[in-house]
Protein backbone atom coordinates (compact mmCIF):
# COMPACT_ATOMS: atom_id res chain seq x y z
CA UNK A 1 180.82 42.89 83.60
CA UNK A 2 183.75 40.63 83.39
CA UNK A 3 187.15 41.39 83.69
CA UNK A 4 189.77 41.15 81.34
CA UNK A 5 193.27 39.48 81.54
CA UNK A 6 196.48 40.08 80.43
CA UNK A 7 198.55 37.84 78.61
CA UNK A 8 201.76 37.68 75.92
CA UNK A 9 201.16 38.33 72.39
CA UNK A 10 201.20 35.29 69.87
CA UNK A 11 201.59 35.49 66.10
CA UNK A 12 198.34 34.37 65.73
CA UNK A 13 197.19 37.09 68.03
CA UNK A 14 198.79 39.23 65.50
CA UNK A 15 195.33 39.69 62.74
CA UNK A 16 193.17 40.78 65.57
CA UNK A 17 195.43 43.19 66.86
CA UNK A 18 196.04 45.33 63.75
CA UNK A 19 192.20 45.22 63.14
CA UNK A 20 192.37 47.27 66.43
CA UNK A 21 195.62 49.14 65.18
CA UNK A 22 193.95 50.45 61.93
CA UNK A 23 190.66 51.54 63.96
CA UNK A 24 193.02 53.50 66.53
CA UNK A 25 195.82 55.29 64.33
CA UNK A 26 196.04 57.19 60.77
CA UNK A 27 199.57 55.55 60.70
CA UNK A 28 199.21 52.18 61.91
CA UNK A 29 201.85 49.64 62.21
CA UNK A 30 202.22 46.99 59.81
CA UNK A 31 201.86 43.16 60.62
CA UNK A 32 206.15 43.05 60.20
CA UNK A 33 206.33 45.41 62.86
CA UNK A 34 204.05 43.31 65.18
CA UNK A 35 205.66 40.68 64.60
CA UNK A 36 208.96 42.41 65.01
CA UNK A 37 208.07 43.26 68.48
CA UNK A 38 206.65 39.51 69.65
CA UNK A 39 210.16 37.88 68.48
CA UNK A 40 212.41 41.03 69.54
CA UNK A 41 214.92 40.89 72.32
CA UNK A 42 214.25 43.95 74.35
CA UNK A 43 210.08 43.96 73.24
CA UNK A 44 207.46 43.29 76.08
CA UNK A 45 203.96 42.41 74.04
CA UNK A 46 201.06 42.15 76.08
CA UNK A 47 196.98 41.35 75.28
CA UNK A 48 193.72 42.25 77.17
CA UNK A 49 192.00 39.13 76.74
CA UNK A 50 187.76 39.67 77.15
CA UNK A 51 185.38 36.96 76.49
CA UNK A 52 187.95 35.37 74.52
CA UNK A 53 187.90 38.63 72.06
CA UNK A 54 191.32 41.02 72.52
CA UNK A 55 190.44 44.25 73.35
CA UNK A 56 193.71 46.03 73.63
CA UNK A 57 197.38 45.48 73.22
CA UNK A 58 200.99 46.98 74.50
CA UNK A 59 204.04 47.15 73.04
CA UNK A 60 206.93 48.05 74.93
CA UNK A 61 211.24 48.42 74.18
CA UNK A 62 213.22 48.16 77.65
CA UNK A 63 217.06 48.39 77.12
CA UNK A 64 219.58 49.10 80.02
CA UNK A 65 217.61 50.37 82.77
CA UNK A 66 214.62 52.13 80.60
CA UNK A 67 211.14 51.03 79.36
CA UNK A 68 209.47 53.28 76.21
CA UNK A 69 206.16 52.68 75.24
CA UNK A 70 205.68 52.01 71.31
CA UNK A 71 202.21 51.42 71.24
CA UNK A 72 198.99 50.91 72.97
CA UNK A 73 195.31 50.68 72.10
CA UNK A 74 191.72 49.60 72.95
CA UNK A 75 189.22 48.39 70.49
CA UNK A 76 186.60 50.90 70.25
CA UNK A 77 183.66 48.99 71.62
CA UNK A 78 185.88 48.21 74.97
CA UNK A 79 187.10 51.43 75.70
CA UNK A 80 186.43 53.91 79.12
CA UNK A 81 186.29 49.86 80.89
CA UNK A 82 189.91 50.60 82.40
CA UNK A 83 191.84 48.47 79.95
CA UNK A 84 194.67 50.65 78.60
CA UNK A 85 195.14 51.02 82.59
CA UNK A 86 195.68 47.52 83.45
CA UNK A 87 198.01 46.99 80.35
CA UNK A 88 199.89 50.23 81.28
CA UNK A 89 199.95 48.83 85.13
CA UNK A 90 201.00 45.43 84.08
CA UNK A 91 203.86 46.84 81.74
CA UNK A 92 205.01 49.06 84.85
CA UNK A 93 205.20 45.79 86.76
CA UNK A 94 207.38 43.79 83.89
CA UNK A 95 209.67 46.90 83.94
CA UNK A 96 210.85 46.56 87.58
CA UNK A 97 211.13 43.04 87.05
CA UNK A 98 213.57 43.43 83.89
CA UNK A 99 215.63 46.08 86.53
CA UNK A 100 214.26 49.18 84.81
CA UNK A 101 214.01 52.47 86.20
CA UNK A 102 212.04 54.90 83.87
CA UNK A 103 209.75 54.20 81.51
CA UNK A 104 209.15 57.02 78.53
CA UNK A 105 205.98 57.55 76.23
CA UNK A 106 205.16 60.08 73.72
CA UNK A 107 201.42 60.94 73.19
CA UNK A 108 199.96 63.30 70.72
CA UNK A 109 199.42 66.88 72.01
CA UNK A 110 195.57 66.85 71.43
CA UNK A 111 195.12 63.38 73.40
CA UNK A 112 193.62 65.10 76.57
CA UNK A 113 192.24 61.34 77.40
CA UNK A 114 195.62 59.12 77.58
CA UNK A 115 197.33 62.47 78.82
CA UNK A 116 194.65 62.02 82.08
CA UNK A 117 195.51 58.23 81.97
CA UNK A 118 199.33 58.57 81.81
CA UNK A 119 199.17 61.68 84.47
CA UNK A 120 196.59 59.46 86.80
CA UNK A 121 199.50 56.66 86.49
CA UNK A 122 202.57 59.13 88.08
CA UNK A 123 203.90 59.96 84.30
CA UNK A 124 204.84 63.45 84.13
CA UNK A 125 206.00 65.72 80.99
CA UNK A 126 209.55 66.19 80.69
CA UNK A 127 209.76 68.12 77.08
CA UNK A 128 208.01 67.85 73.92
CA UNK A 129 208.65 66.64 70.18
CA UNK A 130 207.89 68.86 67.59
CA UNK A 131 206.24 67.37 64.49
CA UNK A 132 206.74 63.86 66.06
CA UNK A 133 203.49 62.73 64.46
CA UNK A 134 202.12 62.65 60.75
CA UNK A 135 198.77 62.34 59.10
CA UNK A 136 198.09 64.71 60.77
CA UNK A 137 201.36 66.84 61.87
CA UNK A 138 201.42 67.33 65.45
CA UNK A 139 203.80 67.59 67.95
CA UNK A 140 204.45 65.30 71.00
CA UNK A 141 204.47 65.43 74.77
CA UNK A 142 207.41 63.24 75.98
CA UNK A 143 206.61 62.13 79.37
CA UNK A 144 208.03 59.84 82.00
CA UNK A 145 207.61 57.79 85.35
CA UNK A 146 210.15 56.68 87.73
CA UNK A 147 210.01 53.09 88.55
């Protein structure tokens, strides 16, 4: 099996990446916001890079001395292969180096599988956002790791 890499995301990276996004949310983000992120100031936009195919993507905010994750995913066919875990370990790395401290998350109360991840990764809950989600309504579990 071959590994993937991570890399920035590109604009051109951008049509590939919402392919995943529509596959992975009910409310997924638009190709504005995307590109939003790529160009923003305080945005950290990363790629899994497999075979030359992406097969996941972060997007992360860090202002002052905090990191919050905006959004992850894995493509379907590449997921349980670890790479939402080397895009979350890579973002914890680019944290510290931007002088961060904690980095925040929400993830949907019924996501036992990226609760595991997050918990396996030193996040713990702090609290919890009620009706944070639509389509459907669900509430949140805001959680956090020290960096």
């Amino acid at each position: 099996m071959n590994t993937a890499y991570i890399r920035e995301m590109y604009p051109d990276d951008v049509e590939e990446v919402l392919e995943i996004e529509r596959q992975s949310f009910t409310m997924p983000w638009s190709d504005t916001s995307f590109r939003s992120e790529i160009y923003g100031r305080h945005s950290i936009t990363r790629v899994a890079e497999l075979n030359g195919i992406i097969a996941g993507y972060i997007c992360i905010n860090n202002v002052a001395d905090e990191g919050h994750l905006l959004d992850l995913a894995v493509h379907p066919d590449y997921r349980k292969r670890g790479i939402a875990k080397m895009l979350l370990t890579d973002a914890i790395e680019e944290l510290r180096l931007c002088g961060c401290r904690f980095f925040y998350l929400e993830v949907r109360v019924s996501n036992h599988a990226a609760k595991k991840l997050y918990k396996g990764l030193g996040f713990r809950t702090v609290g919890t956002r009620k009706g944070y989600y639509m389509n459907p309504v669900e509430d949140a579990v805001l959680m956090m790791r020290e960096l």
